[in-house]
C-alpha atoms as a PDB file:
ATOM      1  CA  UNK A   1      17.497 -27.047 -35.388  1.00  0.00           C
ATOM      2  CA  UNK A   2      19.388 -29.684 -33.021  1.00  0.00           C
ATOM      3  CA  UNK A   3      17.205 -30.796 -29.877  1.00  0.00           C
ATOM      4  CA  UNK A   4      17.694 -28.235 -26.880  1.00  0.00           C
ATOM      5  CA  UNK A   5      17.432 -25.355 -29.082  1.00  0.00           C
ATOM      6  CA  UNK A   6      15.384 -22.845 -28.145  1.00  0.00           C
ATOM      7  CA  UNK A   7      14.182 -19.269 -29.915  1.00  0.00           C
ATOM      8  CA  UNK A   8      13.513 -16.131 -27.915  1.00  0.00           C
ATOM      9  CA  UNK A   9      10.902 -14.189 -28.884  1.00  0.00           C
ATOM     10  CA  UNK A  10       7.756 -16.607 -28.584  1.00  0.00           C
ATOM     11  CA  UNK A  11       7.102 -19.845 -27.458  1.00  0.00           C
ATOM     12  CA  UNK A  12       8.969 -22.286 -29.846  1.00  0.00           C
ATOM     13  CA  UNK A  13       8.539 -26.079 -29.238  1.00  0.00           C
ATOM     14  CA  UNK A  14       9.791 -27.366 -32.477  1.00  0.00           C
ATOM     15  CA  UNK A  15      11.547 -30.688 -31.409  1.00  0.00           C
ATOM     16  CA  UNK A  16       8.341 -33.150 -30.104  1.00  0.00           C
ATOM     17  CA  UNK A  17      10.771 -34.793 -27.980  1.00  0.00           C
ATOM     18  CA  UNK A  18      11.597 -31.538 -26.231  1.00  0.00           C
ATOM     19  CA  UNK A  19       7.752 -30.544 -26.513  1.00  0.00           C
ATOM     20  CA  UNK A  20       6.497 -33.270 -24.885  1.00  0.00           C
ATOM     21  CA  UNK A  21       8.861 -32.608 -22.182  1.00  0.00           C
ATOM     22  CA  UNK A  22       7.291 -29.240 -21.877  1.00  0.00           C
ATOM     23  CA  UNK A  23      10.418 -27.288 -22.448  1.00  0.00           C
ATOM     24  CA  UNK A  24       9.938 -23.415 -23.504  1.00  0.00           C
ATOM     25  CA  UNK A  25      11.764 -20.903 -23.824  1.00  0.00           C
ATOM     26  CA  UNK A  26      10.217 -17.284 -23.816  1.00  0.00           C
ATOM     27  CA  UNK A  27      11.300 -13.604 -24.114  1.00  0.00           C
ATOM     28  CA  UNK A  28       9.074 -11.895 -21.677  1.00  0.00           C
ATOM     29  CA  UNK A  29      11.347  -8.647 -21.395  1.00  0.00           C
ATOM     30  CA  UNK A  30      14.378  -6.780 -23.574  1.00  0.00           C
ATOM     31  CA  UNK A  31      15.276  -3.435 -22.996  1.00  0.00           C
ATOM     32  CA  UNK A  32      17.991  -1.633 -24.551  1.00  0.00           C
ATOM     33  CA  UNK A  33      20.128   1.539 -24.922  1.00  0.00           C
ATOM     34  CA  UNK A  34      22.404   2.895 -27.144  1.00  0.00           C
ATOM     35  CA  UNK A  35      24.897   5.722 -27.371  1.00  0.00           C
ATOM     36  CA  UNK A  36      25.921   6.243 -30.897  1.00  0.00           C
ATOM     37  CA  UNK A  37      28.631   8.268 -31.584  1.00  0.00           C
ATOM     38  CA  UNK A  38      30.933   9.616 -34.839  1.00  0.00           C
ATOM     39  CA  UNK A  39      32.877   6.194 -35.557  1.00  0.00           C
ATOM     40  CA  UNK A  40      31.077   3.403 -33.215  1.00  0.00           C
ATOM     41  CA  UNK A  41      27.844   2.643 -30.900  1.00  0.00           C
ATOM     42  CA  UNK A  42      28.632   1.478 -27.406  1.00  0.00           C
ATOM     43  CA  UNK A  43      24.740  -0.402 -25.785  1.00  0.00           C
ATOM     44  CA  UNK A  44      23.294  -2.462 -23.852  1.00  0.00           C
ATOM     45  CA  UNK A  45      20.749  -5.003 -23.402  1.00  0.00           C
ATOM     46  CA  UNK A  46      18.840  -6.558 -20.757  1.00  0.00           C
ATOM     47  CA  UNK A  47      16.993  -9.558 -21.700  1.00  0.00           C
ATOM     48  CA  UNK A  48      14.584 -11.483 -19.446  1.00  0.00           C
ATOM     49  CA  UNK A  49      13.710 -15.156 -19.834  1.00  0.00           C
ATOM     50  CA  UNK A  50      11.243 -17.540 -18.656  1.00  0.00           C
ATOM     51  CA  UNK A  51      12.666 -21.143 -19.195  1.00  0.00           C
ATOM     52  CA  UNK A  52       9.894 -23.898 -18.224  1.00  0.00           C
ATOM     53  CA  UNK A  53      11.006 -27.463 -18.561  1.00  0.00           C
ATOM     54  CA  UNK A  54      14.219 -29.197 -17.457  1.00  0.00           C
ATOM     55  CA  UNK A  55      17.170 -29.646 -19.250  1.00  0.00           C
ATOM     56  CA  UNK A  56      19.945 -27.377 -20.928  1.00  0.00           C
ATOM     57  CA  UNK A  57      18.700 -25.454 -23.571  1.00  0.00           C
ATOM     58  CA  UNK A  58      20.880 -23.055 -26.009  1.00  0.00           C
ATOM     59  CA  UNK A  59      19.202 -19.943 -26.468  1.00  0.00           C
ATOM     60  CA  UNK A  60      19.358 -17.630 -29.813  1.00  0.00           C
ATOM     61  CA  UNK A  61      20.667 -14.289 -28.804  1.00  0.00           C
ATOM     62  CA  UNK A  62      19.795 -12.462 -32.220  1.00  0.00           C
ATOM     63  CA  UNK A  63      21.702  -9.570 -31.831  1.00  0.00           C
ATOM     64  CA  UNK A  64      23.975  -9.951 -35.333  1.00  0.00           C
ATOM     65  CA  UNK A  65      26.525  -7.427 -36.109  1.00  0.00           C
ATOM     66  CA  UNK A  66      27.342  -6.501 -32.317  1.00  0.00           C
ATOM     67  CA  UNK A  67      30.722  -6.985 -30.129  1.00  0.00           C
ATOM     68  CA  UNK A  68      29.394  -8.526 -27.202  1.00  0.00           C
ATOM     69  CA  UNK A  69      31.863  -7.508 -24.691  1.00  0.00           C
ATOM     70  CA  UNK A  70      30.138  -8.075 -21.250  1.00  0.00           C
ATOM     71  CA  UNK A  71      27.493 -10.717 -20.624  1.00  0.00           C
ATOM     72  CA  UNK A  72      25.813 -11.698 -17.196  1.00  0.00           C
ATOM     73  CA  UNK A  73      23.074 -14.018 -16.580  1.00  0.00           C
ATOM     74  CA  UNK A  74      21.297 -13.711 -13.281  1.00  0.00           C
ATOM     75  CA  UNK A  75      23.990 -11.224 -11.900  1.00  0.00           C
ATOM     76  CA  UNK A  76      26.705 -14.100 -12.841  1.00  0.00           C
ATOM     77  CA  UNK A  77      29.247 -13.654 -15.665  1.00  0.00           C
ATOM     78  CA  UNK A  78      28.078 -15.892 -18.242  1.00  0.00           C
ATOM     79  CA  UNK A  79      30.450 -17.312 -21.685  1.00  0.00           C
ATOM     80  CA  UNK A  80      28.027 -16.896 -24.483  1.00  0.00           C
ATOM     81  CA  UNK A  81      28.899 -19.052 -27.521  1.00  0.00           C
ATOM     82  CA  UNK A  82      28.978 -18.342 -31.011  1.00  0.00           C
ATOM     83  CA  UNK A  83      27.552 -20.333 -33.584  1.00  0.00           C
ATOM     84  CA  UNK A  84      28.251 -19.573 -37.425  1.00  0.00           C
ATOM     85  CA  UNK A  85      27.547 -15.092 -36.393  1.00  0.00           C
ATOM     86  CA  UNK A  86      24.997 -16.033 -33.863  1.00  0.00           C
ATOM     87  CA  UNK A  87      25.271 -15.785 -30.019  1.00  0.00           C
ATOM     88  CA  UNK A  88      23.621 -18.210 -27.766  1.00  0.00           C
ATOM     89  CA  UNK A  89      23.188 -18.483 -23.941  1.00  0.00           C
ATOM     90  CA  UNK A  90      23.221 -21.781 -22.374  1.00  0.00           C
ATOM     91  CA  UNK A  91      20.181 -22.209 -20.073  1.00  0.00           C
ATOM     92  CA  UNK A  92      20.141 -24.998 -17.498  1.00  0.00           C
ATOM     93  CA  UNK A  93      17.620 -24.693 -15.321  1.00  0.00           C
ATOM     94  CA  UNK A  94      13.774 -23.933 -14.720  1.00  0.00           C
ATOM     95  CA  UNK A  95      12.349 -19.927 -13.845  1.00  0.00           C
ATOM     96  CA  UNK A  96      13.454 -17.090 -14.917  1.00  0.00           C
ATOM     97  CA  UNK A  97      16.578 -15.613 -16.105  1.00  0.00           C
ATOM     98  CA  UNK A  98      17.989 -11.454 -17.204  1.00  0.00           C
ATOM     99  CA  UNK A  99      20.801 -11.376 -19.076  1.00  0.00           C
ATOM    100  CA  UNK A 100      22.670  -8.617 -19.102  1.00  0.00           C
ATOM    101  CA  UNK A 101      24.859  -7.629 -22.384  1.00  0.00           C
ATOM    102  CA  UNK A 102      27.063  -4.732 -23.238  1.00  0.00           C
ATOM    103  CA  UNK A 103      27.961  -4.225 -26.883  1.00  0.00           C
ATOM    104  CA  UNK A 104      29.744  -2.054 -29.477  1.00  0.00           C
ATOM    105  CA  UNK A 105      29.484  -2.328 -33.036  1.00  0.00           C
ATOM    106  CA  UNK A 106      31.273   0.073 -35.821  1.00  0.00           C
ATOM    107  CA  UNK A 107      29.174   3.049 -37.686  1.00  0.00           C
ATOM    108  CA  UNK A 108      29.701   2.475 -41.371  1.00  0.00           C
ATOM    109  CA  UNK A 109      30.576   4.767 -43.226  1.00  0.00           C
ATOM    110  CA  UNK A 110      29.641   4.983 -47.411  1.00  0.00           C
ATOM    111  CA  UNK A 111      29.321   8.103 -49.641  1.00  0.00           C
ATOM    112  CA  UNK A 112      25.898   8.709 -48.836  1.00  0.00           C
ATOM    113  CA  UNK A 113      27.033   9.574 -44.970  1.00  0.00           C
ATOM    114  CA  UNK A 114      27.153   7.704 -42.020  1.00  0.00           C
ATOM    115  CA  UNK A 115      24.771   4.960 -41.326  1.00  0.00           C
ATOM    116  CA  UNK A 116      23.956   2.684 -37.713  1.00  0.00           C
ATOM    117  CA  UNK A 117      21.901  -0.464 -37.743  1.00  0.00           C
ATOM    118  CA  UNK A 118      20.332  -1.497 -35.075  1.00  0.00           C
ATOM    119  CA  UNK A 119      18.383  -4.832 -35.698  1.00  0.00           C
ATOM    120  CA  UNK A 120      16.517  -6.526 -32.343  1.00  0.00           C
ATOM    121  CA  UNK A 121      14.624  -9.531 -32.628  1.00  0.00           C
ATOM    122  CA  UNK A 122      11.021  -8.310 -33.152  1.00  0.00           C
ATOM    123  CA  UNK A 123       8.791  -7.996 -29.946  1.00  0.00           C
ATOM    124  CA  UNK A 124       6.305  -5.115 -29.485  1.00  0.00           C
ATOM    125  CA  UNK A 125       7.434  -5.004 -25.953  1.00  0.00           C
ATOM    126  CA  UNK A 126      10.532  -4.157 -26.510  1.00  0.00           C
ATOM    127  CA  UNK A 127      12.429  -0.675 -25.693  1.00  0.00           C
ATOM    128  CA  UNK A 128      15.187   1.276 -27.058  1.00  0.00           C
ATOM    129  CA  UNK A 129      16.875   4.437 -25.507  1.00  0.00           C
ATOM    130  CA  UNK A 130      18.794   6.012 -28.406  1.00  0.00           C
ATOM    131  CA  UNK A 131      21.736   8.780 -27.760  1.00  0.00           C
ATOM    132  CA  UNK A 132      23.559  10.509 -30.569  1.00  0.00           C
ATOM    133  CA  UNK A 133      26.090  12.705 -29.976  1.00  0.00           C
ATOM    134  CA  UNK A 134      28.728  13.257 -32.361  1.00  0.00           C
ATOM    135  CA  UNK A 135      26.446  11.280 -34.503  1.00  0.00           C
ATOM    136  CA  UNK A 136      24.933  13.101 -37.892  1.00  0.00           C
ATOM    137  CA  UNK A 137      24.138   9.880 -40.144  1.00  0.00           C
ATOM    138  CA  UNK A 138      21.251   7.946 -40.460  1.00  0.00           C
ATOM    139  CA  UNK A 139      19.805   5.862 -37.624  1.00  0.00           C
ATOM    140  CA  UNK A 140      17.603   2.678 -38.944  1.00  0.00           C
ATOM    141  CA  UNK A 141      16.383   0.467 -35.998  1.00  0.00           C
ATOM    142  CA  UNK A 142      13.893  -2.512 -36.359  1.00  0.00           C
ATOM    143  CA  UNK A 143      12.363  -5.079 -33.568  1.00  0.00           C
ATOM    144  CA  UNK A 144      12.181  -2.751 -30.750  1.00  0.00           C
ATOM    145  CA  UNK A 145       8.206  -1.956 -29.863  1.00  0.00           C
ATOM    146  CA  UNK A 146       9.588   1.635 -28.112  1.00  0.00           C
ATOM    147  CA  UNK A 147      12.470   3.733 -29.650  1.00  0.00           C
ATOM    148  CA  UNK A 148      13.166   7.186 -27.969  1.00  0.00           C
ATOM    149  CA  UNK A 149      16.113   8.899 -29.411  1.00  0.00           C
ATOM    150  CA  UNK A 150      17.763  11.998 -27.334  1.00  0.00           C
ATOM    151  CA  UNK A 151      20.676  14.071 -29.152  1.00  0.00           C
ATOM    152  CA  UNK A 152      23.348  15.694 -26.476  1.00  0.00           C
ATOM    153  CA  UNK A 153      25.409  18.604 -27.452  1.00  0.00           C
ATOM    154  CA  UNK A 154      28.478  17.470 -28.995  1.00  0.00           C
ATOM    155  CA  UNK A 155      32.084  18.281 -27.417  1.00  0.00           C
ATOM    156  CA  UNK A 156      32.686  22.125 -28.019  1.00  0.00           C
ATOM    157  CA  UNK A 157      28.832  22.990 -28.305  1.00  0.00           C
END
């Protein structure tokens, strides 16, 4: 991993350089929500960093398979970059930081049915807020410590 690379999720110090400097970058919050429907999922996610240390740091956004379509950091619009399929957030400065995301990703479809992945970097904290509508496949999440999945009538019902 190049120097200034940081993981979310736990504290990660690999570089000693950038150890030694005390610079850390940890998850401390992610919260998400997702409205699947027949053909695609539309989400969000709110992810809540505490950066200690100075210096710019690119941040893993593990999130694979997802359209990110909105991102703000710290109420700011924010370019994520992306890095052979994975996202990450440039973070320049000490305290803490919520970025904001809003997705959509496709619902594949096979002949067993219709299938959504959801796949959030592990952390027990973490919550997911599920709707499924027109939706009648199978769901599989993994990462997220919370999942709570309401169905609303679909259109007609």
């Amino acid at each position: 991993m190049a120097p200034g690379v940081a993981e979310p999720c736990r504290e990660i110090e690999r570089d000693p350089e950038l150890a030694t400097l005390g610079q850390v970058v940890t998850l401390v919050e992610a919260a998400y929500r997702l409205d699947v429907g027949a053909d695609n999922a539309r989400g969000g996610a709110r992810l809540v960093f505490a950066q200690r240390g100075r210096g710019t740091l690119l941040v893993p956004v593990p999130l694979a398979g997802l359209a990110i379509v909105n991102a703000r950091l710290d109420g700011k619009p924010v370019q994520l970059l992306l890095d052979a399929g994975l996202y990450r957030l440039p973070l320049d400065r000490e305290g803490d930081h919520v970025l904001d995301l809003t997705f959509q990703a496709p619902v594949a479809v096979g002949p067993a049915g219709r299938t959504f992945t959801f796949q959030a970097p592990t952390f027990a904290a973490a919550t997911l807020d599920v709707t499924s509508g027109a939706f009648d496949g199978d769901l599989l999440v993994s990462g997220a410590g919370r999942v709570v999945v309401a169905s609303r009538p679909g259109p007609g019902s």
